[in-house]
C-alpha atoms as a PDB file:
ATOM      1  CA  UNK A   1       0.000   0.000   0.000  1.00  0.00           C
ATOM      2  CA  UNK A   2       2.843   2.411   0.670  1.00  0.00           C
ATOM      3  CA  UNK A   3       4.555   1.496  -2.743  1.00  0.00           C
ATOM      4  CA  UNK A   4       1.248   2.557  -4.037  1.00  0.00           C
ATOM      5  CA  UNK A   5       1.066   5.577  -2.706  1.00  0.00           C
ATOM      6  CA  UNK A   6       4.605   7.154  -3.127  1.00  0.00           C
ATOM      7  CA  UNK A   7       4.420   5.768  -6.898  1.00  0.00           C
ATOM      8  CA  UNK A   8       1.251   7.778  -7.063  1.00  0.00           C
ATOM      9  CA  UNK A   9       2.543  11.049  -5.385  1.00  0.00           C
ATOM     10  CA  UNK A  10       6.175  10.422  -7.612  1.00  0.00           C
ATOM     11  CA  UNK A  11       3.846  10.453 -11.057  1.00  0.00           C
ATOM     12  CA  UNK A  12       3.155  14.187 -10.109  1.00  0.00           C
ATOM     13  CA  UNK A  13       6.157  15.467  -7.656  1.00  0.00           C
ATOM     14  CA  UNK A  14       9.357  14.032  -9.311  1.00  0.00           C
ATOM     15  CA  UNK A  15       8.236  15.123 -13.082  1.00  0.00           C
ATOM     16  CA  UNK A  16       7.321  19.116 -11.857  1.00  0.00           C
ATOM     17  CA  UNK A  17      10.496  18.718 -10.018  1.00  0.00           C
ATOM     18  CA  UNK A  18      12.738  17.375 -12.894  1.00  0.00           C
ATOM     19  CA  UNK A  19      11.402  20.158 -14.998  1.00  0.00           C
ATOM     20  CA  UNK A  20      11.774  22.950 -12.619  1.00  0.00           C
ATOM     21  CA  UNK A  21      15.221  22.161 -12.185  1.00  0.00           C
ATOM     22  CA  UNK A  22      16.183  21.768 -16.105  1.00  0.00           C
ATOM     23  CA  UNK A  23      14.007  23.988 -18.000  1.00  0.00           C
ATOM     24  CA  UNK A  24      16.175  27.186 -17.831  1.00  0.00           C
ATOM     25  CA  UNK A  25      19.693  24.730 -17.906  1.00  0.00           C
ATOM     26  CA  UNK A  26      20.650  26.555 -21.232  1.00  0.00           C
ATOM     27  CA  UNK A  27      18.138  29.453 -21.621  1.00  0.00           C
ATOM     28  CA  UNK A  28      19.355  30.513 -18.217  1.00  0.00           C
ATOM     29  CA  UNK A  29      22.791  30.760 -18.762  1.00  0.00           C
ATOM     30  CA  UNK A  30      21.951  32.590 -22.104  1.00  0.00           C
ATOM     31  CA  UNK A  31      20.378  35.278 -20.795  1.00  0.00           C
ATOM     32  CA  UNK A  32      23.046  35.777 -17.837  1.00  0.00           C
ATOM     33  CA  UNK A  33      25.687  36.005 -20.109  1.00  0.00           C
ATOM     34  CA  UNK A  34      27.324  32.459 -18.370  1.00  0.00           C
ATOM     35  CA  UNK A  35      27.185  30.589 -21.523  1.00  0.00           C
ATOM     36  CA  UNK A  36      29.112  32.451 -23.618  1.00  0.00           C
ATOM     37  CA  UNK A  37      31.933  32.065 -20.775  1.00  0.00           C
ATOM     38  CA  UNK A  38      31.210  28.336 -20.807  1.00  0.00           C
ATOM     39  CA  UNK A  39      31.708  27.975 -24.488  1.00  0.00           C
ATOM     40  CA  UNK A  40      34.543  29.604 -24.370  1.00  0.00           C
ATOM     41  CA  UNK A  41      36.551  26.435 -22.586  1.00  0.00           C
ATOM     42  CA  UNK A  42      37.886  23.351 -24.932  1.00  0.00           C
ATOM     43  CA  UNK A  43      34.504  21.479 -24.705  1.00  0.00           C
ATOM     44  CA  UNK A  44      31.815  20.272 -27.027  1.00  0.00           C
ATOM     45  CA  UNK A  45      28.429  21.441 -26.548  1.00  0.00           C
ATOM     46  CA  UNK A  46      26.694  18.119 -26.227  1.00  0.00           C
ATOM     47  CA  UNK A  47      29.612  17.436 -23.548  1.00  0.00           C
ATOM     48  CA  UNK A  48      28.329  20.323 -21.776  1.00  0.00           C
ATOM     49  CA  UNK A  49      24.335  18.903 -21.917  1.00  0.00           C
ATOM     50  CA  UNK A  50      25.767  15.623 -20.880  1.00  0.00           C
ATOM     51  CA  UNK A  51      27.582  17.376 -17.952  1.00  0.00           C
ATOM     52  CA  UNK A  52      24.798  19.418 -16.764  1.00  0.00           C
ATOM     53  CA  UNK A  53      22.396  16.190 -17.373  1.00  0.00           C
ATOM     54  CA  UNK A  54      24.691  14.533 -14.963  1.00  0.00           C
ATOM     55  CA  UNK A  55      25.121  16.969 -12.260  1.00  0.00           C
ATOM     56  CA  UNK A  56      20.931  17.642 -11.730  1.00  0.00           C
ATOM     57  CA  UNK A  57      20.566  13.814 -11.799  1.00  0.00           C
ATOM     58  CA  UNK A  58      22.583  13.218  -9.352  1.00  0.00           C
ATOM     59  CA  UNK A  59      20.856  15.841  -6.742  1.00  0.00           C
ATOM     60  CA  UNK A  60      17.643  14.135  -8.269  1.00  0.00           C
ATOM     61  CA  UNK A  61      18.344  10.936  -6.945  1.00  0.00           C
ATOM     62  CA  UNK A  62      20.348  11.714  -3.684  1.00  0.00           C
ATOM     63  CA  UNK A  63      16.988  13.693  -3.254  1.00  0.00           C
ATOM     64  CA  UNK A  64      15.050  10.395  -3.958  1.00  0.00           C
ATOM     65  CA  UNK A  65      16.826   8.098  -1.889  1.00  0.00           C
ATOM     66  CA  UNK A  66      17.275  10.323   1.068  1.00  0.00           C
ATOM     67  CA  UNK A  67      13.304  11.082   0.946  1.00  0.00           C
ATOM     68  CA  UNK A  68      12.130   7.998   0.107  1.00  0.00           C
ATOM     69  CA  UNK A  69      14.406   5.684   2.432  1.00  0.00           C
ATOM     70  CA  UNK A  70      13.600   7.991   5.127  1.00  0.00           C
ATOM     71  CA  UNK A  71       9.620   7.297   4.453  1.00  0.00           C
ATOM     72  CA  UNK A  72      10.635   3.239   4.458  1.00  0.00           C
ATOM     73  CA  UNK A  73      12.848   3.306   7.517  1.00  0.00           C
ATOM     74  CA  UNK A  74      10.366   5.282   9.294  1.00  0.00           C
ATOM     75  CA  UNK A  75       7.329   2.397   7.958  1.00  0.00           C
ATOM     76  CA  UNK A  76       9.901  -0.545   8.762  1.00  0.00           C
ATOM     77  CA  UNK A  77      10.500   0.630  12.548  1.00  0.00           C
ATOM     78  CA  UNK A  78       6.823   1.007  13.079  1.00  0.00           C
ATOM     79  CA  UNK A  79       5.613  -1.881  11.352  1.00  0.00           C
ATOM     80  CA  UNK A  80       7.967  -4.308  12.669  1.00  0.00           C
ATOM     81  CA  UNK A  81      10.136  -4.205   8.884  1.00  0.00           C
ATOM     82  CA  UNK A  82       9.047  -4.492   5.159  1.00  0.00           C
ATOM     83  CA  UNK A  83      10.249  -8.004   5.151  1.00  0.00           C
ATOM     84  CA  UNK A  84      10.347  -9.356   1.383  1.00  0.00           C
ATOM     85  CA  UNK A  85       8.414  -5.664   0.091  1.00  0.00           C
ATOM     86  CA  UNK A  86      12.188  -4.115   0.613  1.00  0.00           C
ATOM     87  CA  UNK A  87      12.706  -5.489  -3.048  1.00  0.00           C
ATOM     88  CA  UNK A  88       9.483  -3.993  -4.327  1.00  0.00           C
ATOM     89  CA  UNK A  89      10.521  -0.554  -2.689  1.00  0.00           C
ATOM     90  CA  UNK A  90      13.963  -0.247  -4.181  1.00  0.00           C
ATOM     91  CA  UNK A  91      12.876  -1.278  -7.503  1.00  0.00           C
ATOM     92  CA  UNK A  92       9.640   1.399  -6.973  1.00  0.00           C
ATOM     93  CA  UNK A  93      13.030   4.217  -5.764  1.00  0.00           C
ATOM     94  CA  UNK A  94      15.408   3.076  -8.868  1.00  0.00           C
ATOM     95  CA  UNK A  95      12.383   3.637 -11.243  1.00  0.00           C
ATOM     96  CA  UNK A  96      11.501   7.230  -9.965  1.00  0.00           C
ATOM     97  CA  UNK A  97      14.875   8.334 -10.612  1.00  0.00           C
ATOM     98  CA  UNK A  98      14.552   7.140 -14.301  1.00  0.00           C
ATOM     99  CA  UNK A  99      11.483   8.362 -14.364  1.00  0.00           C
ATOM    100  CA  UNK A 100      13.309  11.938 -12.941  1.00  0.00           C
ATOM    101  CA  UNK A 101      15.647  11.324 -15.785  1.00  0.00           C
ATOM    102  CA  UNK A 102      13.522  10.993 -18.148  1.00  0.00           C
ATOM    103  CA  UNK A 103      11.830  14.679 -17.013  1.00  0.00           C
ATOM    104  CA  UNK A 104      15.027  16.396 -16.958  1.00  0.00           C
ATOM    105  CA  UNK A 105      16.005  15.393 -20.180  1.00  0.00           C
ATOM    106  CA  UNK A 106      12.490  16.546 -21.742  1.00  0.00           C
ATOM    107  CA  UNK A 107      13.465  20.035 -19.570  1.00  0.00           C
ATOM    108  CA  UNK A 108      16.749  20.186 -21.436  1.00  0.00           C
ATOM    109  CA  UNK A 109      15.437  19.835 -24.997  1.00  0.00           C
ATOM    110  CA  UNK A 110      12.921  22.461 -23.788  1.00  0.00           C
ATOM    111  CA  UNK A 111      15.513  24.642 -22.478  1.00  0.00           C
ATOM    112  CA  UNK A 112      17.823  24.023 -25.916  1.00  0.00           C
ATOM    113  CA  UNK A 113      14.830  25.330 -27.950  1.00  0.00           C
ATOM    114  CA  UNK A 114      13.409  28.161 -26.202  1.00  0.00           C
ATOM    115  CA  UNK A 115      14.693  31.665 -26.324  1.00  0.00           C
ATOM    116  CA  UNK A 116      13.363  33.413 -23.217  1.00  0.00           C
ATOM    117  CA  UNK A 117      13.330  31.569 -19.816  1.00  0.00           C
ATOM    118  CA  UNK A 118       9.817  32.492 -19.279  1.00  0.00           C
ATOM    119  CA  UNK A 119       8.266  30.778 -22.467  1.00  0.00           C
ATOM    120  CA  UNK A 120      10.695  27.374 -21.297  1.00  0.00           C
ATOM    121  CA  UNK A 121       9.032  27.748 -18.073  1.00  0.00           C
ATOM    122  CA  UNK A 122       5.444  27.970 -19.854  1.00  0.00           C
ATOM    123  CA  UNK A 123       6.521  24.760 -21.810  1.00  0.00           C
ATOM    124  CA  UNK A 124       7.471  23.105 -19.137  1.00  0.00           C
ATOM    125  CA  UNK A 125       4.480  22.946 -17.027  1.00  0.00           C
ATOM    126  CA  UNK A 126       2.772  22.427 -19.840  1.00  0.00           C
ATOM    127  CA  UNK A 127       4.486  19.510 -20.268  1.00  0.00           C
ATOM    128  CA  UNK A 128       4.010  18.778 -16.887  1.00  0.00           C
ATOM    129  CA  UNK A 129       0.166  19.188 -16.870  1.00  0.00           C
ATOM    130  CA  UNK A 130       0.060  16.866 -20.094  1.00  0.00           C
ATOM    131  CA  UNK A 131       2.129  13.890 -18.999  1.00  0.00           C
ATOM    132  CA  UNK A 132       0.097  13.949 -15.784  1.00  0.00           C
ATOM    133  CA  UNK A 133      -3.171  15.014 -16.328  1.00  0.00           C
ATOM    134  CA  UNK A 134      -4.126  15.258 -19.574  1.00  0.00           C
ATOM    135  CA  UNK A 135      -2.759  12.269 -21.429  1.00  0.00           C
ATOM    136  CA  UNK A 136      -4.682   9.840 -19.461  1.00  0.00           C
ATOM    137  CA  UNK A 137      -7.779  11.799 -19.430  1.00  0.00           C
ATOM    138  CA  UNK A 138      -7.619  11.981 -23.171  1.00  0.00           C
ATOM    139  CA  UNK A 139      -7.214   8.314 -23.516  1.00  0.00           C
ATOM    140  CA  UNK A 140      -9.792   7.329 -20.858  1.00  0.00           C
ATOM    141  CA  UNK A 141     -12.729   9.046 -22.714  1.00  0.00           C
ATOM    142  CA  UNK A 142     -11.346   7.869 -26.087  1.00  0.00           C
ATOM    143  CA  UNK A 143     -11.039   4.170 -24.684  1.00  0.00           C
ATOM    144  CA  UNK A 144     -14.785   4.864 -23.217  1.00  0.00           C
ATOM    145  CA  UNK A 145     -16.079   6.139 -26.601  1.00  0.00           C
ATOM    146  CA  UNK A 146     -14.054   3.902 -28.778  1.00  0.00           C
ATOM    147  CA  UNK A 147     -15.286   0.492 -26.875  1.00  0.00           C
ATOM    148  CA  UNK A 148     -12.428  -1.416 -28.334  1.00  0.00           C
ATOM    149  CA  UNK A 149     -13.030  -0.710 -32.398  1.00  0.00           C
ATOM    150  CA  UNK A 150     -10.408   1.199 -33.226  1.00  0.00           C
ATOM    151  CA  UNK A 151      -7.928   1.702 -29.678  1.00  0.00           C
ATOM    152  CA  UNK A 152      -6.845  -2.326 -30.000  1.00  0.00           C
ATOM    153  CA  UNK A 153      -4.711  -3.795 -26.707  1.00  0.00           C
ATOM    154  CA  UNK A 154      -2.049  -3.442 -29.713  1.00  0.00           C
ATOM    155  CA  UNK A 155      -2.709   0.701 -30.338  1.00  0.00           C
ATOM    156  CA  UNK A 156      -3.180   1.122 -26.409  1.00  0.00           C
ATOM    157  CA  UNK A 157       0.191  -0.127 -25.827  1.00  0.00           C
ATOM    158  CA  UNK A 158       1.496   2.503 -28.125  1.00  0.00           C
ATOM    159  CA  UNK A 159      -0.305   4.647 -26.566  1.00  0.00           C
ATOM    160  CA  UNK A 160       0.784   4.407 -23.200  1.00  0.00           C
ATOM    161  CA  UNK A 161       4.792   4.008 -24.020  1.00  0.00           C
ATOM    162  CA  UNK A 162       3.724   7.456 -25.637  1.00  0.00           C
ATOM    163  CA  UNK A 163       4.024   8.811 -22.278  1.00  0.00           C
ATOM    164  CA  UNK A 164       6.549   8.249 -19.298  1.00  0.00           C
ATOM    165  CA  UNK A 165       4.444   8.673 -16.806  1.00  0.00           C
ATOM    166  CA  UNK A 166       2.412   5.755 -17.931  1.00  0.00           C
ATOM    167  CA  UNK A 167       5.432   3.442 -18.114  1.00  0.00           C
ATOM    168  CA  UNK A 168       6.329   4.530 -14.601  1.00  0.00           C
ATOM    169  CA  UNK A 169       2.973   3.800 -13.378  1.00  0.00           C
ATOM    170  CA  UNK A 170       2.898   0.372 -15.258  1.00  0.00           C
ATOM    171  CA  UNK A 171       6.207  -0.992 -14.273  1.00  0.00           C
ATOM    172  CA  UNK A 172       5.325   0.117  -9.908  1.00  0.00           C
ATOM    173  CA  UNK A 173       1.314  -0.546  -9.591  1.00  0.00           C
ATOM    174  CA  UNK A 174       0.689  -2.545 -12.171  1.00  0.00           C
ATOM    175  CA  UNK A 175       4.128  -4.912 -11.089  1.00  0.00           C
ATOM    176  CA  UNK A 176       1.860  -7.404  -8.868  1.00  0.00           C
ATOM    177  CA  UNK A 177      -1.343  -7.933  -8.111  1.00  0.00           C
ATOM    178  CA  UNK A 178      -1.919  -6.579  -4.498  1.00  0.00           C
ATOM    179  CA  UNK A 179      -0.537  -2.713  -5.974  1.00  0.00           C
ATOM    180  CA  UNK A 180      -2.715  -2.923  -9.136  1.00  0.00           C
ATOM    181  CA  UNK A 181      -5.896  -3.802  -7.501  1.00  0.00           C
ATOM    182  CA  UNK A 182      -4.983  -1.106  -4.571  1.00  0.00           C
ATOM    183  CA  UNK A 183      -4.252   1.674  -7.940  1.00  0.00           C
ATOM    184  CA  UNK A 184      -7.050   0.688 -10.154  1.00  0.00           C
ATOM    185  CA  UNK A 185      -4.988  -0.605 -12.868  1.00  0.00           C
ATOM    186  CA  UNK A 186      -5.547  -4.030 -12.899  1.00  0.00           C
ATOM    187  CA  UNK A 187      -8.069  -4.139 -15.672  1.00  0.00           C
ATOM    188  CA  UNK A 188      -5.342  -1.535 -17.733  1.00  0.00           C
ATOM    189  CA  UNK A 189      -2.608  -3.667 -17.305  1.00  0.00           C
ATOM    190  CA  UNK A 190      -4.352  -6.901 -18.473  1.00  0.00           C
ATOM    191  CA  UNK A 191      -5.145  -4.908 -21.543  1.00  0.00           C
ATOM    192  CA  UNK A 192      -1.569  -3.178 -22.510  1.00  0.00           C
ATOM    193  CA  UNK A 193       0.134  -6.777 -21.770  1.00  0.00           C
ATOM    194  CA  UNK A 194       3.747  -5.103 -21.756  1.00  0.00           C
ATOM    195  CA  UNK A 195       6.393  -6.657 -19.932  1.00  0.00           C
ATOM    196  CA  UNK A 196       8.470  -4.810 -17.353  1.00  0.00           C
ATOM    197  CA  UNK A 197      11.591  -5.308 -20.059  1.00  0.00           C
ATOM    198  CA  UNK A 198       9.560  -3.453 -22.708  1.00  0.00           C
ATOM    199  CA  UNK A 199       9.144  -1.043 -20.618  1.00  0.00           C
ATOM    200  CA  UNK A 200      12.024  -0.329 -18.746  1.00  0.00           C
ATOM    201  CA  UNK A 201      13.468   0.034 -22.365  1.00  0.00           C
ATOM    202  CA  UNK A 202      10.716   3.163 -23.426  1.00  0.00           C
ATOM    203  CA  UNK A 203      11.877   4.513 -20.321  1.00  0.00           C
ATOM    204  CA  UNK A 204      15.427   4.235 -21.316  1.00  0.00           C
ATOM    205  CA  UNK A 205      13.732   6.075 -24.876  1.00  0.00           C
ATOM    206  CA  UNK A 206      12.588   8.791 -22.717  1.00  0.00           C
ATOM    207  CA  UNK A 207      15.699   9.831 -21.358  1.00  0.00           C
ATOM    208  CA  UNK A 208      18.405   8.827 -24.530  1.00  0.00           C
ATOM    209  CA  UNK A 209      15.907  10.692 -27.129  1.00  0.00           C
ATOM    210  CA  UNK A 210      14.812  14.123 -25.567  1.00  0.00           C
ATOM    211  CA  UNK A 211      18.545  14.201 -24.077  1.00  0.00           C
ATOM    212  CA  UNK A 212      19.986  13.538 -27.795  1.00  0.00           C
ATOM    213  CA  UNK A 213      17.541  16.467 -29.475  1.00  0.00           C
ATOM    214  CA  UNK A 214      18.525  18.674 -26.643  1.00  0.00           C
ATOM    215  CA  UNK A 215      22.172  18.308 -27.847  1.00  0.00           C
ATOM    216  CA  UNK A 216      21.103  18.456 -31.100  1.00  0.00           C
ATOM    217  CA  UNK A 217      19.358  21.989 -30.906  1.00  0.00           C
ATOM    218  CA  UNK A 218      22.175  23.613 -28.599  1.00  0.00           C
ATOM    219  CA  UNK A 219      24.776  22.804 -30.862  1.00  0.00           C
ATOM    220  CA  UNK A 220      22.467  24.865 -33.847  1.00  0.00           C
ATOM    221  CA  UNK A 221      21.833  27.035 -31.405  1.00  0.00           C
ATOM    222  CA  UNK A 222      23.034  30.685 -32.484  1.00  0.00           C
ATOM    223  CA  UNK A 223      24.354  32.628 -29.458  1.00  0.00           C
END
């Protein structure tokens, strides 16, 4: 029940967090004059995403660990241990931070393309709002209307891989039985039928992709 719940509160805190944290990673320095001082040492541009990418992550997930192994000590001394859910909770911390890398990547492509820190900022919550609102609004009242003719368990498995916060939510609550009854996914996760290798692998896409455009756009971008 507790692996349900953090995984629930992660879907919305560690994205908003990610973002906040990377939208304004190149934008930011642009506009305080730091990047043109940055450029100016021997170093490629995508070595300087990749650095930055690096640096944020790693606060991410001391962040993560520190909160979240605070929250399961805390449950273990007062419930007499986790016993065999220990495994369950260090997967549930390992995929946050993936999931937090996959976030701050999307916040550094964001921050490569904008021009002004507040329209990055705009985009990002934006973002935000659509990976953990909207999306699955959208596709619960198409599923609803559609009644299976044209959203196939095939095209819903698209569709979910389509968003990272989905394949975070699969691979925690819809992992065993007792978390995807608890989360109300066990009738989703019959349906999408995707294995916690396919999806640990689009949420490998998530951070590889965003974090390869986000090099790609810096090093076009004209200072």
């Amino acid at each position: 029940m507790m692996i349900v719940s953090l995984s629930s509160l992660t879907i919305f805190l560690i994205p908003l967090i990610a973002l906040l944290l990377s939208h304004d990673a190149v934008v930011g320095e642009a506009e305080r004059g730091t990047l043109l001082l940055l450029l100016s040492y021997p170093v490629a541009r995508w070595q300087i995403i990749l650095g930055k990418f690096l640096g944020h992550l790693v606060i991410l997930a001391i962040a993560t660990t520190i909160g979240y192994g605070a929250a399961g000590l805390a449950l273990g001394l007062l419930a007499g241990g986790l016993g065999e859910g220990w495994v369950a909770f260090a997967r549930m911390i390992g995929n946050s931070i993936a999931l937090g890398a996959a976030f701050l990547a999307i916040g550094y492509a964001v921050s490569a393309l904008a021009r002004e820190r507040g329209v990055a900022a705009g985009i990002a919550v934006g973002l935000w709002l659509l990976f953990a609102l909207v999306y699955d609004m959208i596709l619960l009242g198409a599923l609803v209307v559609d009644q299976g003719s044209i959203i196939t368990p095939t095209v819903l498995n698209v569709l979910l891989l389509l968003n990272p916060a989905d394949v975070y939510r699969l691979l925690n609550l819809a992992g065993s039985a007792d978390a995807s009854m608890f989360a109300g996914m066990s009738g989703l996760a019959a349906d999408a039928s995707l294995g916690a290798p396919v999806l640990l692998l689009a949420l490998g896409c998530w951070i590889v992709v965003p974090l390869a455009l986000a090099s790609v756009l810096f090093k076009r971008r004209q200072l």
